[in-house]
Protein backbone atom coordinates (compact mmCIF):
# COMPACT_ATOMS: atom_id res chain seq x y z
CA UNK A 1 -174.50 -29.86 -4.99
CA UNK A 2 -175.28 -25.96 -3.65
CA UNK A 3 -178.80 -24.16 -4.03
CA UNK A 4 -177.98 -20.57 -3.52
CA UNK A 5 -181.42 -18.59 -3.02
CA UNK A 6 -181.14 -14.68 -2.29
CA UNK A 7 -183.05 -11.57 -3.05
CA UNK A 8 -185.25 -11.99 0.32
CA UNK A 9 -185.54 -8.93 2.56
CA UNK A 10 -188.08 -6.61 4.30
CA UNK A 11 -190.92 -5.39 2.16
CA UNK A 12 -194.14 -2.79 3.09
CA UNK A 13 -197.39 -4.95 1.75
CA UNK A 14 -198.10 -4.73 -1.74
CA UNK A 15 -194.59 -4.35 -2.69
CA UNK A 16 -192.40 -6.58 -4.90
CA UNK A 17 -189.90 -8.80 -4.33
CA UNK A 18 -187.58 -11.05 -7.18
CA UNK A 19 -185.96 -14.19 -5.22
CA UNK A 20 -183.09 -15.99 -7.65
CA UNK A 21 -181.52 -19.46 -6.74
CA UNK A 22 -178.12 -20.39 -7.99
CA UNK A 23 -177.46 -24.00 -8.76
CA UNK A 24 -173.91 -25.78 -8.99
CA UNK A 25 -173.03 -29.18 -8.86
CA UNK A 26 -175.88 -31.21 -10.67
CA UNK A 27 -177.37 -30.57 -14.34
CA UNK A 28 -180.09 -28.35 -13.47
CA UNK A 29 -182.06 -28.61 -16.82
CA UNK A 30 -183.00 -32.03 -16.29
CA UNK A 31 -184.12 -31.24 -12.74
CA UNK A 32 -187.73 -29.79 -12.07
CA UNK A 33 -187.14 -26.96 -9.42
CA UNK A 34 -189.59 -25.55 -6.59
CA UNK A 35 -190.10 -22.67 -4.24
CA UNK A 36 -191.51 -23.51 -0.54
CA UNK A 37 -191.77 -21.50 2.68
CA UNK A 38 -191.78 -21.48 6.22
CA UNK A 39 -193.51 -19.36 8.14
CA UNK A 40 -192.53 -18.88 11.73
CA UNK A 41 -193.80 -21.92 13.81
CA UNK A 42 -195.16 -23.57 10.87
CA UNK A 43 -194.19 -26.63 9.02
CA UNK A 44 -192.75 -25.67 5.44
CA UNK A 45 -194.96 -25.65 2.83
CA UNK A 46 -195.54 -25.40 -1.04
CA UNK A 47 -195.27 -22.47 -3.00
CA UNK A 48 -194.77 -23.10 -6.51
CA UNK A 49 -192.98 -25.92 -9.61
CA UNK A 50 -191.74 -25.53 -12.68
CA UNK A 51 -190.50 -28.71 -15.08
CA UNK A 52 -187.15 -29.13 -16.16
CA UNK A 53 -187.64 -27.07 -19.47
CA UNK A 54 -190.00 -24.46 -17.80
CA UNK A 55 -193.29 -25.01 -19.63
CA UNK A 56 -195.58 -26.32 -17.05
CA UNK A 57 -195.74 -24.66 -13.97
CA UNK A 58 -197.98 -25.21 -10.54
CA UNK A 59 -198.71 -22.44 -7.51
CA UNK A 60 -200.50 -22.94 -4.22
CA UNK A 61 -203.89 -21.48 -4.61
CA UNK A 62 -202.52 -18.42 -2.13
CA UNK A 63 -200.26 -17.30 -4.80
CA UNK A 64 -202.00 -17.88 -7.73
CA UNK A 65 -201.70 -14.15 -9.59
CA UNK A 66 -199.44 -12.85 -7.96
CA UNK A 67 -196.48 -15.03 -7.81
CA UNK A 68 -194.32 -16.27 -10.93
CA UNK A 69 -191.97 -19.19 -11.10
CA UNK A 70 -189.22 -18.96 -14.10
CA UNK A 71 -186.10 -20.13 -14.82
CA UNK A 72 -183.14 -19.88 -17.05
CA UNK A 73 -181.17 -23.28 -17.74
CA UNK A 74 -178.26 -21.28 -19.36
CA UNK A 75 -177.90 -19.24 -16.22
CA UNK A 76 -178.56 -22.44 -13.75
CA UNK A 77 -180.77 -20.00 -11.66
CA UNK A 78 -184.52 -20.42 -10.85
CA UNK A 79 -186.42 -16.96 -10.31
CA UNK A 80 -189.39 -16.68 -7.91
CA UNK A 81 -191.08 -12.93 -8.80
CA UNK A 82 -193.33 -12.17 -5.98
CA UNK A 83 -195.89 -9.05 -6.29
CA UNK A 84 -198.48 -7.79 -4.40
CA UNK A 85 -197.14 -9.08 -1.28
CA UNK A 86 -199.08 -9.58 2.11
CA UNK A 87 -197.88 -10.31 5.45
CA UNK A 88 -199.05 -13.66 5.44
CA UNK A 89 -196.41 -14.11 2.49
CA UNK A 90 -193.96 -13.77 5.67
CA UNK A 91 -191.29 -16.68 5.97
CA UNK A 92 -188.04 -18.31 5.18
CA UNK A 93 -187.97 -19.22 1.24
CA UNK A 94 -186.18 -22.38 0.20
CA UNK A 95 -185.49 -23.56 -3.46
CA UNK A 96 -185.34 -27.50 -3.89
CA UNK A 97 -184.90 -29.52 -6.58
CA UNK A 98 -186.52 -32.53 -7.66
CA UNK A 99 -184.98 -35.58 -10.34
CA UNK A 100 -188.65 -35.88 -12.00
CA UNK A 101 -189.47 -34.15 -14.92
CA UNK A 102 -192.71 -32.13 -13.34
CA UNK A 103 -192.92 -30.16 -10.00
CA UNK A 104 -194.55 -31.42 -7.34
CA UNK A 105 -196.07 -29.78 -4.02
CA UNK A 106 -194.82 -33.34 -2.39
CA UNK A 107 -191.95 -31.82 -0.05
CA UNK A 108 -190.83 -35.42 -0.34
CA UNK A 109 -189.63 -35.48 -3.60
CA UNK A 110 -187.11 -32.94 -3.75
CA UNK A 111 -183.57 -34.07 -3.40
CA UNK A 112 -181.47 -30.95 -3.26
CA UNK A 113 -182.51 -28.18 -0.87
CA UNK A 114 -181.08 -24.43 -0.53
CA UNK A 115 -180.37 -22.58 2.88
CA UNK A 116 -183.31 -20.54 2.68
CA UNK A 117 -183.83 -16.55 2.10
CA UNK A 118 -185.98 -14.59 4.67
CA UNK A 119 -188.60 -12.64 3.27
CA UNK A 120 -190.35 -9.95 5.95
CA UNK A 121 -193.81 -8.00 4.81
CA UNK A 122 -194.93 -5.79 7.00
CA UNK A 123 -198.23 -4.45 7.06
């Protein structure tokens, strides 16, 4: 099993950033994939779900209209699209994916995780 996230890098706030996440080894449409983040010195935390088919879909409330979660089962890749950036937005991203058929924000349900992609907004 591999999660393969990339597309992080350094971004001026209010830019844009696309991160992708490659999946091999497991059937990824009947997985339910996430985005979290760790911040420096922080634990990791939630950023956003999406169900095994990609209808329903869940964001932390600090994301909420400016982040979207997507994904394309033919490709195996989840997308994160990430706009209006802030500094706070600052942190390694990790894709994860979980064996039930919604998203969760419950770190503890995920069973595969990526390495991580570091995205840098500076202010």
């Amino acid at each position: 099993v591999q999660l393969q996230a990339s597309g992080g890098g350094l971004v001026q706030a209010g830019g844009s950033l696309r991160l992708s996440c490659a999946a091999s080894g497991f059937t990824f449409s009947t997985y339910s994939m996430g985005w979290f983040r760790q911040a420096p010195g922080k634990e990791r935390e939630f950023v956003a779900a999406i169900s095994r088919g990609g209808a329903s879909r869940s964001y932390t409330d600090s994301v909420k209209g400016r982040f979207t979660i997507s994904r394309d089962n033919a490709k195996n890749t989840l997308y994160l699209q990430m706009n209006s950036l802030k500094p706070e937005d600052t942190g390694v991203y990790y894709c994860a994916a979980s064996s039930r058929a919604y998203g969760d924000s419950n770190i503890r349900l995920y069973n595969y995780w990526g390495q991580g992609t570091l995205v840098t907004v500076s202010s």
